[in-house]
N, C-alpha and C. Protein backbone atom coordinates (compact mmCIF):
# COMPACT_ATOMS: atom_id res chain seq x y z
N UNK A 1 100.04 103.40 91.73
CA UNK A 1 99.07 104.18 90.99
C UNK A 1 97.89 103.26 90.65
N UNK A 2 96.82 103.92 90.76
CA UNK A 2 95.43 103.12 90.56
C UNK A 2 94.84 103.53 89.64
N UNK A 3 93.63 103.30 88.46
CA UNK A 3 92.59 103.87 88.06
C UNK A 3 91.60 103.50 87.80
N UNK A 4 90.34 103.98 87.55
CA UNK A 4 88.91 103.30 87.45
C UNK A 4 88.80 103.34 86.10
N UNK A 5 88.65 102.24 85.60
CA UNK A 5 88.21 102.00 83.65
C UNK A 5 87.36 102.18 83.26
N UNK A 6 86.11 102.14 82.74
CA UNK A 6 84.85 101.75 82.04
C UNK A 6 84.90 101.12 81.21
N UNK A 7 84.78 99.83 80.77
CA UNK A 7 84.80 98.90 79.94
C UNK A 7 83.99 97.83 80.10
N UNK A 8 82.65 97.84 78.86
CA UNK A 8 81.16 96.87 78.64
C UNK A 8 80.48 97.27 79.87
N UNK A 9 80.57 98.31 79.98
CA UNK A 9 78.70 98.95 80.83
C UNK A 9 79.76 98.94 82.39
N UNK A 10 80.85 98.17 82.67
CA UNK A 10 81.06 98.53 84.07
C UNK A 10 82.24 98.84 84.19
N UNK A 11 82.34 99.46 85.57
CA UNK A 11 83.36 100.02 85.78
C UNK A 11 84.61 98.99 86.65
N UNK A 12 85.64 99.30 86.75
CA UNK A 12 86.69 98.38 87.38
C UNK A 12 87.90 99.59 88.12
N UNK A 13 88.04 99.31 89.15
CA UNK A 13 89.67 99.82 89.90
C UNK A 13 90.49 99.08 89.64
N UNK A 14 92.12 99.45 88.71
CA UNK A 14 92.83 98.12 88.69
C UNK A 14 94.13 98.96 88.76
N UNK A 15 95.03 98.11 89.03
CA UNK A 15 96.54 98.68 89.46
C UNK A 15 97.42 97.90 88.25
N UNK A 16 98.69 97.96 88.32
CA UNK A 16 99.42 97.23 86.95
C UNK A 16 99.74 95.72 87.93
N UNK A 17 99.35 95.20 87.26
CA UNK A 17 100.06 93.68 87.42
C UNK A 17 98.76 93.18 88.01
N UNK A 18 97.43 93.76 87.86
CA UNK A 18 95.78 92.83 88.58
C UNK A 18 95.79 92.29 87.30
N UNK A 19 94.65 91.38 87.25
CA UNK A 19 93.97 90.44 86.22
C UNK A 19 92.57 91.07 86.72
N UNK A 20 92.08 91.15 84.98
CA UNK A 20 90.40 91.64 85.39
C UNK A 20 89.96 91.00 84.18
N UNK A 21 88.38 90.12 84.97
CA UNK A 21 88.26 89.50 84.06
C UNK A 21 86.64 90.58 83.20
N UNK A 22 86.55 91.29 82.21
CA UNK A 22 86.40 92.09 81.52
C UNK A 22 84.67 91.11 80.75
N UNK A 23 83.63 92.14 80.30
CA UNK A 23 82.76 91.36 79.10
C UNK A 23 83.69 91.26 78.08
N UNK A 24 83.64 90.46 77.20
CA UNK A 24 83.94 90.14 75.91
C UNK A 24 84.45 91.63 75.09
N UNK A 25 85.80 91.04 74.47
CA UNK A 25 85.93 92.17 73.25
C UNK A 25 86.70 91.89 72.14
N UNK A 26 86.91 92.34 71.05
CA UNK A 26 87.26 92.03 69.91
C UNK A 26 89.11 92.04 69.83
N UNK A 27 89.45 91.01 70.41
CA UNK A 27 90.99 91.14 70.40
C UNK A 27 91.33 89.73 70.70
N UNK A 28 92.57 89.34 70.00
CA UNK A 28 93.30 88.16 70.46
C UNK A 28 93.74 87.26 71.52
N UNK A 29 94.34 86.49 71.95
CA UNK A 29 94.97 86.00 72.91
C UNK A 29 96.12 86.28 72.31
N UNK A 30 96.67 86.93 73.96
CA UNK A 30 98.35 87.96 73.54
C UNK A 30 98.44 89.31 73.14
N UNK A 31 97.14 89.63 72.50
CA UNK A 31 97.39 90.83 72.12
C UNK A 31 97.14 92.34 73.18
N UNK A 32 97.69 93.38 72.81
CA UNK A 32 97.51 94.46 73.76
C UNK A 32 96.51 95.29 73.23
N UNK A 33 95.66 95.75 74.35
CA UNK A 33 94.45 96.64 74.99
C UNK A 33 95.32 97.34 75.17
N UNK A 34 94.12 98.32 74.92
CA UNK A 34 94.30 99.72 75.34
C UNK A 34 92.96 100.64 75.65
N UNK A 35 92.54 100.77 77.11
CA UNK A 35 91.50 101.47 77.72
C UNK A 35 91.79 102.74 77.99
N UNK A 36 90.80 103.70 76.99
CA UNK A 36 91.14 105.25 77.12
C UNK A 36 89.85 105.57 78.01
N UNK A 37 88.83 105.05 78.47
CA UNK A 37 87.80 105.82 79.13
C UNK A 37 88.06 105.53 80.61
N UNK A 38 88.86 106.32 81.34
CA UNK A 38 89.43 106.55 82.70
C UNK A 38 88.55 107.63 83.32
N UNK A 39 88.01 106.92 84.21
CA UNK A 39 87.33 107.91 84.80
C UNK A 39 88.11 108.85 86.05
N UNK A 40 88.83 107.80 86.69
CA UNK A 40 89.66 108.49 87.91
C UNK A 40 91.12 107.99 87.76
N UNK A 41 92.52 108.72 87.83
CA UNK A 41 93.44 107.87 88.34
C UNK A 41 94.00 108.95 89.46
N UNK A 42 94.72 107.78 90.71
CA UNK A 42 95.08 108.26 91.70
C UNK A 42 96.49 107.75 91.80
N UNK A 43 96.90 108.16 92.74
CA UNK A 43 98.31 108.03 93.28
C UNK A 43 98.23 108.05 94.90
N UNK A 44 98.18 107.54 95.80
CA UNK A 44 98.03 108.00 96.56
C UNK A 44 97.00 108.86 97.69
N UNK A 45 97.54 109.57 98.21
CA UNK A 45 96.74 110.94 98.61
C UNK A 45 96.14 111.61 97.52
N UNK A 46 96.54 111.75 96.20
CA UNK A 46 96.09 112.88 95.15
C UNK A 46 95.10 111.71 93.98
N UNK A 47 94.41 111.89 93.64
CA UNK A 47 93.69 111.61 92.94
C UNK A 47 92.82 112.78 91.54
N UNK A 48 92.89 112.13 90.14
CA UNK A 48 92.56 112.95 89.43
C UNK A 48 91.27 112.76 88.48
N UNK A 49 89.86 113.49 89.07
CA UNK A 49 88.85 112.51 88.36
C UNK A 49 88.26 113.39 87.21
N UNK A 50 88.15 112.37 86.35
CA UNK A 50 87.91 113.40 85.21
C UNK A 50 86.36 113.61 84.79
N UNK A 51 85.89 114.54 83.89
CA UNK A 51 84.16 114.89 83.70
C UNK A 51 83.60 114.80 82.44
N UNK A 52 83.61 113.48 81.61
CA UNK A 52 83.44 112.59 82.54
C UNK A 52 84.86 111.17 82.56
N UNK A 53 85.51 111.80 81.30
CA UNK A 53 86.99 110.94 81.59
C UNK A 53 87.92 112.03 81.75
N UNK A 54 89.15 111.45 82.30
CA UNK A 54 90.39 112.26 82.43
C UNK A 54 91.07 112.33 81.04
N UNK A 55 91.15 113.55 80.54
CA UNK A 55 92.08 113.98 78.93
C UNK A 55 92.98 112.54 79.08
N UNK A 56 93.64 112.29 78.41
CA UNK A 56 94.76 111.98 77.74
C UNK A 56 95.01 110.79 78.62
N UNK A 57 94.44 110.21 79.26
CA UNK A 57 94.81 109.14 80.04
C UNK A 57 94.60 107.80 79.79
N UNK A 58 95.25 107.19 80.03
CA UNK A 58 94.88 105.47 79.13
C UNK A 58 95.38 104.30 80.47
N UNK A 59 95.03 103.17 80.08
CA UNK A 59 95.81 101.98 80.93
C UNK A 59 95.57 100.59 80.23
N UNK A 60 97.07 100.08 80.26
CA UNK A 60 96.74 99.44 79.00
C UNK A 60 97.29 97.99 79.76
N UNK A 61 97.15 96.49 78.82
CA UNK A 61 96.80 95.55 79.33
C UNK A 61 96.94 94.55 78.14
N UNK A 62 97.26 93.45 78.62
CA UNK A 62 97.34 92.11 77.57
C UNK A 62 96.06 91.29 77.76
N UNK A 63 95.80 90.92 76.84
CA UNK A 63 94.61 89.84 77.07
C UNK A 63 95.07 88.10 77.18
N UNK A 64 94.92 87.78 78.57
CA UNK A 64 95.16 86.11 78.35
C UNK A 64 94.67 85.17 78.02
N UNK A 65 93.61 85.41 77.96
CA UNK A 65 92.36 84.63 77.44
C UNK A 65 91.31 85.12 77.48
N UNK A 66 90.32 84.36 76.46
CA UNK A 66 88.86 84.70 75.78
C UNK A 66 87.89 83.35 76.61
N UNK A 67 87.08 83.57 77.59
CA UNK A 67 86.59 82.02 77.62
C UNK A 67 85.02 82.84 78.10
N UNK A 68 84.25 81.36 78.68
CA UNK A 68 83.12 82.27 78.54
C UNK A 68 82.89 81.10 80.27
N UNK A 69 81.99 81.80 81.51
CA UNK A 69 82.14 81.85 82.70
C UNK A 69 80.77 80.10 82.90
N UNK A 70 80.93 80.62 84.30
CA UNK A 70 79.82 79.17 84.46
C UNK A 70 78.67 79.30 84.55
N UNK A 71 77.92 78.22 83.84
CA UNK A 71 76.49 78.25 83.49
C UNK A 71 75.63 78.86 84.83
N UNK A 72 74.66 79.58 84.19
CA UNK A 72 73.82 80.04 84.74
C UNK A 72 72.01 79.59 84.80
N UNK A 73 71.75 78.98 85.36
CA UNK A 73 70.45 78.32 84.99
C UNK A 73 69.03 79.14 85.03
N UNK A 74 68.20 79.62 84.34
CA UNK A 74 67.13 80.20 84.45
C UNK A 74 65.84 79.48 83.85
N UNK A 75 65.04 78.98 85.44
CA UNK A 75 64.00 78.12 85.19
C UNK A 75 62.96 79.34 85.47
N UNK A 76 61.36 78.87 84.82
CA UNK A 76 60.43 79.60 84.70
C UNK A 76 59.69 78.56 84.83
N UNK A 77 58.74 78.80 86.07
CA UNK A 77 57.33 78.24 86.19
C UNK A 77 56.35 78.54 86.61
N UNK A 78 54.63 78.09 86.69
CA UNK A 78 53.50 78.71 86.50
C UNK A 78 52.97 77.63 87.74
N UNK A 79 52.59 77.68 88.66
CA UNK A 79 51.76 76.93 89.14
C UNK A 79 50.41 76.35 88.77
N UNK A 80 50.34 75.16 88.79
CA UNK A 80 49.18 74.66 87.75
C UNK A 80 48.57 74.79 86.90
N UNK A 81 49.88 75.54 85.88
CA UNK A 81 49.34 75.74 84.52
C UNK A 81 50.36 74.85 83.12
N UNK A 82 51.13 73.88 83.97
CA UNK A 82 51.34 73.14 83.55
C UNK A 82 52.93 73.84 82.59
N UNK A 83 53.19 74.67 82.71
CA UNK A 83 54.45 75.36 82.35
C UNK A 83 55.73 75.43 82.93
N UNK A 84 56.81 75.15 82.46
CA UNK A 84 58.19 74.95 82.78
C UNK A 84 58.82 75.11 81.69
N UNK A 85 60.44 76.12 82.05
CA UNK A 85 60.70 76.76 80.66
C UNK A 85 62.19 76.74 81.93
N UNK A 86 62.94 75.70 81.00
CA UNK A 86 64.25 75.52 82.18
C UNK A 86 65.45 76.17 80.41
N UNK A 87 66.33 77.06 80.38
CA UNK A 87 67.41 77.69 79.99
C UNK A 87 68.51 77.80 80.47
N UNK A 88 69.48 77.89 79.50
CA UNK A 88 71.44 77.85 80.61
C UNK A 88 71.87 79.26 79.49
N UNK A 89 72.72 79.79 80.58
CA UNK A 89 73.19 80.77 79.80
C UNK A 89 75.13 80.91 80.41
N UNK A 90 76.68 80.85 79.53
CA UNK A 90 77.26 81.04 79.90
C UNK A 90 77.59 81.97 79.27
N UNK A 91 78.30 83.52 79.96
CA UNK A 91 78.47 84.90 79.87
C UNK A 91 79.67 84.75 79.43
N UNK A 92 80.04 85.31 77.85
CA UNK A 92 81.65 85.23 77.51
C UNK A 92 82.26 86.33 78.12
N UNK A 93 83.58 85.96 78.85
CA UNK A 93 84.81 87.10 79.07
C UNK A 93 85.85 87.31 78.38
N UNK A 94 86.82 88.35 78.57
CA UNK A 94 88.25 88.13 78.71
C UNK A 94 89.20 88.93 79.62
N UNK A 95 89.65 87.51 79.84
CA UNK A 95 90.37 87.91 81.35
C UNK A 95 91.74 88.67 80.59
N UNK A 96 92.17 89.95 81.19
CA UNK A 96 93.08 91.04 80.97
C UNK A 96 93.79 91.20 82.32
N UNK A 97 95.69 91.41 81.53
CA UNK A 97 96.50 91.58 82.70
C UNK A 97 97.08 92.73 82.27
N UNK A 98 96.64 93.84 83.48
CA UNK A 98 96.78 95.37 83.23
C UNK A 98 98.50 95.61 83.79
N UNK A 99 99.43 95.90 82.51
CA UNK A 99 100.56 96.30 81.74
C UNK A 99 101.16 97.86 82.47
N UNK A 100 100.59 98.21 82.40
CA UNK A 100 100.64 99.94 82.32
C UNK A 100 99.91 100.80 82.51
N UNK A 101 99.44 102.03 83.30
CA UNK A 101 98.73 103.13 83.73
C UNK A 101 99.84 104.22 83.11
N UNK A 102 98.89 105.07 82.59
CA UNK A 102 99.73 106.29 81.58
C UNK A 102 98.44 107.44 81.69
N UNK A 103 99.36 108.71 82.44
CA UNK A 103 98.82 109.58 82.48
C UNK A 103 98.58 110.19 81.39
N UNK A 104 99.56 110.56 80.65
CA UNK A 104 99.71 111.18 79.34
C UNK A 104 99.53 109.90 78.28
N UNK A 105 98.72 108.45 78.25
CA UNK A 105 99.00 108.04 76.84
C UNK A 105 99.50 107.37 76.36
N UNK A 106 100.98 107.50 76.78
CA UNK A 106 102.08 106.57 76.05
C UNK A 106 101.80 104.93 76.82
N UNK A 107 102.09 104.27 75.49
CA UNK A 107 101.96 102.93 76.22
C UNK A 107 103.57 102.42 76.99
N UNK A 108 103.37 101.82 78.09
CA UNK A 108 104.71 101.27 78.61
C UNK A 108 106.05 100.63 77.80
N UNK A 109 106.72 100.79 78.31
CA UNK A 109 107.99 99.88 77.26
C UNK A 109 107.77 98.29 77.78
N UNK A 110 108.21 97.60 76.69
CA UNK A 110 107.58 96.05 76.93
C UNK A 110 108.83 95.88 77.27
N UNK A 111 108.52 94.85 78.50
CA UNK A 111 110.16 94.15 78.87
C UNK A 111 110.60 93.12 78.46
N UNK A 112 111.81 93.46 78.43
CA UNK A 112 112.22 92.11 77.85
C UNK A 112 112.60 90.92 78.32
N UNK A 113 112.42 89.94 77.67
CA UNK A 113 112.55 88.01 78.26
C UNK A 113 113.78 88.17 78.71
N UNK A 114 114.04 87.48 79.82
CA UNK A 114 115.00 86.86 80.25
C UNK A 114 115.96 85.85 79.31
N UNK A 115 117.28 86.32 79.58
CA UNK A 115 118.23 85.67 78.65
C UNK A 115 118.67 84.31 79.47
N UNK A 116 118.40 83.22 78.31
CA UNK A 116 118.80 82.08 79.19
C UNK A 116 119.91 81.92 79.44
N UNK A 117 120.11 81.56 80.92
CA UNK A 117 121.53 81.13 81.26
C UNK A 117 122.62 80.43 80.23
N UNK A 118 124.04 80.63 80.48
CA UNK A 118 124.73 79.56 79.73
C UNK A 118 125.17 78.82 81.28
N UNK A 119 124.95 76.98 80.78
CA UNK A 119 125.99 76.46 81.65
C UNK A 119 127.43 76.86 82.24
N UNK A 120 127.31 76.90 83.36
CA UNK A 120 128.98 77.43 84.09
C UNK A 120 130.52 76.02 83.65
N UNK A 121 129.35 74.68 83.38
CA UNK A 121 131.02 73.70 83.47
C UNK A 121 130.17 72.90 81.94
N UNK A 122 131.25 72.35 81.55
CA UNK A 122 130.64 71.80 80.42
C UNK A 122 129.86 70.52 80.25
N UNK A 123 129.23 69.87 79.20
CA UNK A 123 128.44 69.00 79.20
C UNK A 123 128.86 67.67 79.73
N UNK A 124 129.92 68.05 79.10
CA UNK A 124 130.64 66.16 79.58
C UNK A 124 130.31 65.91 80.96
N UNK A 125 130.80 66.98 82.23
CA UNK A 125 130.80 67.08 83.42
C UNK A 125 129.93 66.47 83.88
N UNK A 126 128.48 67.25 83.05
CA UNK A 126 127.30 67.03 84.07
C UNK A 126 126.81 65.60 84.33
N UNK A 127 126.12 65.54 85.28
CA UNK A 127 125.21 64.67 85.73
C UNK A 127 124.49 64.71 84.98
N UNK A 128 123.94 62.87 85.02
CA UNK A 128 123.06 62.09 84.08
C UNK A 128 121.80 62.64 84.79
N UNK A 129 120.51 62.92 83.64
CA UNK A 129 119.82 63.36 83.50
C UNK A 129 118.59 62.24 84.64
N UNK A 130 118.40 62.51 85.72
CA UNK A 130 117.75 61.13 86.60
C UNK A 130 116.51 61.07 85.83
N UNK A 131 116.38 59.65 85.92
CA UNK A 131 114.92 58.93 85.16
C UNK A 131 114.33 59.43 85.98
N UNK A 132 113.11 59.58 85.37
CA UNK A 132 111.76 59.39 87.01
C UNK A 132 111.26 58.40 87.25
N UNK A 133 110.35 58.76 88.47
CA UNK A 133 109.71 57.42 89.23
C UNK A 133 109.38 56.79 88.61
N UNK A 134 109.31 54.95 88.56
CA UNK A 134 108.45 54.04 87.31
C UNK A 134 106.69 54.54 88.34
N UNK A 135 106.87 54.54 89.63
CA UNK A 135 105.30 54.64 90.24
C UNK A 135 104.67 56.04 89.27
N UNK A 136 105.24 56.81 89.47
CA UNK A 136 104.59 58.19 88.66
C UNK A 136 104.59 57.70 87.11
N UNK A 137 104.68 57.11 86.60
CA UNK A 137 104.38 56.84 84.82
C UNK A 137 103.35 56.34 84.66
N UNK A 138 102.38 56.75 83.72
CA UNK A 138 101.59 55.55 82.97
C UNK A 138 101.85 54.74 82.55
N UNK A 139 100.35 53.79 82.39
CA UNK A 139 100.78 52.30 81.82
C UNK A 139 101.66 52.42 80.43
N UNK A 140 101.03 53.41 79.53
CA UNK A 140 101.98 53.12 78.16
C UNK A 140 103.94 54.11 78.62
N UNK A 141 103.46 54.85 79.03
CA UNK A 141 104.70 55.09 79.32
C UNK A 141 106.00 53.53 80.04
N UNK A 142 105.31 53.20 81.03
CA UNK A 142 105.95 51.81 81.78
C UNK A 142 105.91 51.12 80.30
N UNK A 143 105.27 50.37 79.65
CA UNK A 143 105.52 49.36 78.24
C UNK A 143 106.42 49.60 77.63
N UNK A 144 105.93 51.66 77.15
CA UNK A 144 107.34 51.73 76.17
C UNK A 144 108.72 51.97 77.10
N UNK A 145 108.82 51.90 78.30
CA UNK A 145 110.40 51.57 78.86
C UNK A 145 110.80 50.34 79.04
N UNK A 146 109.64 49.41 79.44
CA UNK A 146 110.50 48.33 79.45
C UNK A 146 110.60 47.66 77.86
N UNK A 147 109.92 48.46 76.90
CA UNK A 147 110.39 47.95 75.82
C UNK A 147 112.18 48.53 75.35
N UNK A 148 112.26 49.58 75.43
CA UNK A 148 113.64 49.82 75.46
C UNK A 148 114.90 49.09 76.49
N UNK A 149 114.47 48.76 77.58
CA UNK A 149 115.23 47.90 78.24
C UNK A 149 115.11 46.95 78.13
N UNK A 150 114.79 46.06 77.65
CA UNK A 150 114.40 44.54 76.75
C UNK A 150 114.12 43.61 77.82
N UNK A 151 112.75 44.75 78.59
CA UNK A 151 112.11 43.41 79.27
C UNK A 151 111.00 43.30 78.93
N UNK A 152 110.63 41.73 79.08
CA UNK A 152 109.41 41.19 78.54
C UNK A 152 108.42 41.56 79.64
N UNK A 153 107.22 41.91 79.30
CA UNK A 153 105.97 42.12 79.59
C UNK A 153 104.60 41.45 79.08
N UNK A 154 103.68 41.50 79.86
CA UNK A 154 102.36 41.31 78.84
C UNK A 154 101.41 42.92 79.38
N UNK A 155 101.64 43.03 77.67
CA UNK A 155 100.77 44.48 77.46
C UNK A 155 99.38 44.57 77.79
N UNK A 156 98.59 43.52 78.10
CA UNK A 156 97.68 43.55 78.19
C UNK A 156 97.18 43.61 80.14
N UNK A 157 97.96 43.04 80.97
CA UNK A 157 98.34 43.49 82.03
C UNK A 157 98.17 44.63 82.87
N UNK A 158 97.59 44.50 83.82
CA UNK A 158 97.63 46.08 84.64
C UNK A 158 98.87 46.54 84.91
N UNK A 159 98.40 47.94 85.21
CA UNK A 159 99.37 48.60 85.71
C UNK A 159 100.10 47.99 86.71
N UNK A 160 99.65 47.79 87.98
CA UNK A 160 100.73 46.80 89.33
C UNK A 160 101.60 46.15 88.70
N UNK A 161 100.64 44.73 87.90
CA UNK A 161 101.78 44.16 87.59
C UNK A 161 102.62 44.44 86.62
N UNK A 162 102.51 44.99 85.66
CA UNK A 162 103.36 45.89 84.97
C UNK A 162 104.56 45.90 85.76
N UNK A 163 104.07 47.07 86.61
CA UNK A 163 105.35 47.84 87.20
C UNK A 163 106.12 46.86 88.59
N UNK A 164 105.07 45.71 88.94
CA UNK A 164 106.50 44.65 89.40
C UNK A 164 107.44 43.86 88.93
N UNK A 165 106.75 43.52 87.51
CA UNK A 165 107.44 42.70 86.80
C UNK A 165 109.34 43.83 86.04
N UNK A 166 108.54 44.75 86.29
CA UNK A 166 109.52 45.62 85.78
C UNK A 166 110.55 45.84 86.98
N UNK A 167 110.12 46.04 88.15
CA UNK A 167 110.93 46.12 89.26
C UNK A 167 111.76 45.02 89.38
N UNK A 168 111.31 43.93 89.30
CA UNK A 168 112.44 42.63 89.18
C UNK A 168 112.85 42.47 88.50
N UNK A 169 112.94 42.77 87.03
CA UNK A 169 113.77 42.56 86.09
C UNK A 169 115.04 43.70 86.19
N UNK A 170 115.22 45.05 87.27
CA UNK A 170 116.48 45.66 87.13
C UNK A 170 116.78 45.95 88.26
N UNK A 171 116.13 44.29 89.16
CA UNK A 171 117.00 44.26 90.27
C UNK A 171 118.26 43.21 89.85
């Protein structure tokens, strides 16, 4: 099922589960929208357009964020009149992830989170939790391990040698 919205002067086609990124509007991050000015919704072959919205129809949507888009530069100049008039303008949005299409209104039932697994064997069992790479760590990360493994370093040291001096000490 599809429908066309009107929301801040333009119009949008969106299906459940698009992201549209919307002008600016007065609502949270997380919170739920709700767009009643539907101009068309379809299904298919059948489509229902309304004059100038369809009664009772809504499509509704979470907002994920509020941010505002990339600068736009608008320079102004005069040929030899010695004028230049350079301006930036960035256009606030919010990007919306459309939830639900409702012919009649009702907003969708919210689903629910996934229940976290329970472990199948118990803790004792498991496998030790593998360190990660010393190459993938930062420098303070590398210091504060080999400070827990009680090898000496100089902190002031690059990274390389850092991380050779550390390699030979737990060979």
């Amino acid at each position: 099922m599809y429908a066309i919205i009107e929301t801040g002067g333009k119009q949008y086609r969106v299906t459940e589960g698009d992201q549209v990124r919307i002008e600016k509007i007065k609502a949270a991050d997380g919170e739920q929208v709700k767009f009643d000015k539907v101009l068309v919704l379809g299904d298919g072959a059948e489509a229902k357009v309304g004059a100038p919205y369809v009664d009772g129809a809504a499509v509704f949507g979470d907002v994920i964020e509020t941010g505002k888009g990339k600068k736009v530069i608008i320079f102004k100049y005069k040929a030899k009149k010695d004028y230049r008039k350079k301006q930036g303008h960035r256009q606030p949005y919010t990007l919306v992830e459309i939830t639900g299409i409702s012919a009649d209104g009702t907003a969708p039932a919210k689903k629910a989170a996934p229940k976290a697994e329970v472990p199948a064997e118990p803790a004792d069992t498991a496998e030790p939790a593998k360190k990660p790479s010393l190459k993938s760590m930062k420098k303070a990360e590398l210091i504060e391990f080999a400070k827990e493994n009680s090898i000496e370093i100089d902190e002031k040291a690059t990274k390389p040698v850092i991380l050779e001096a550390i390699e030979a000490a737990l060979k």
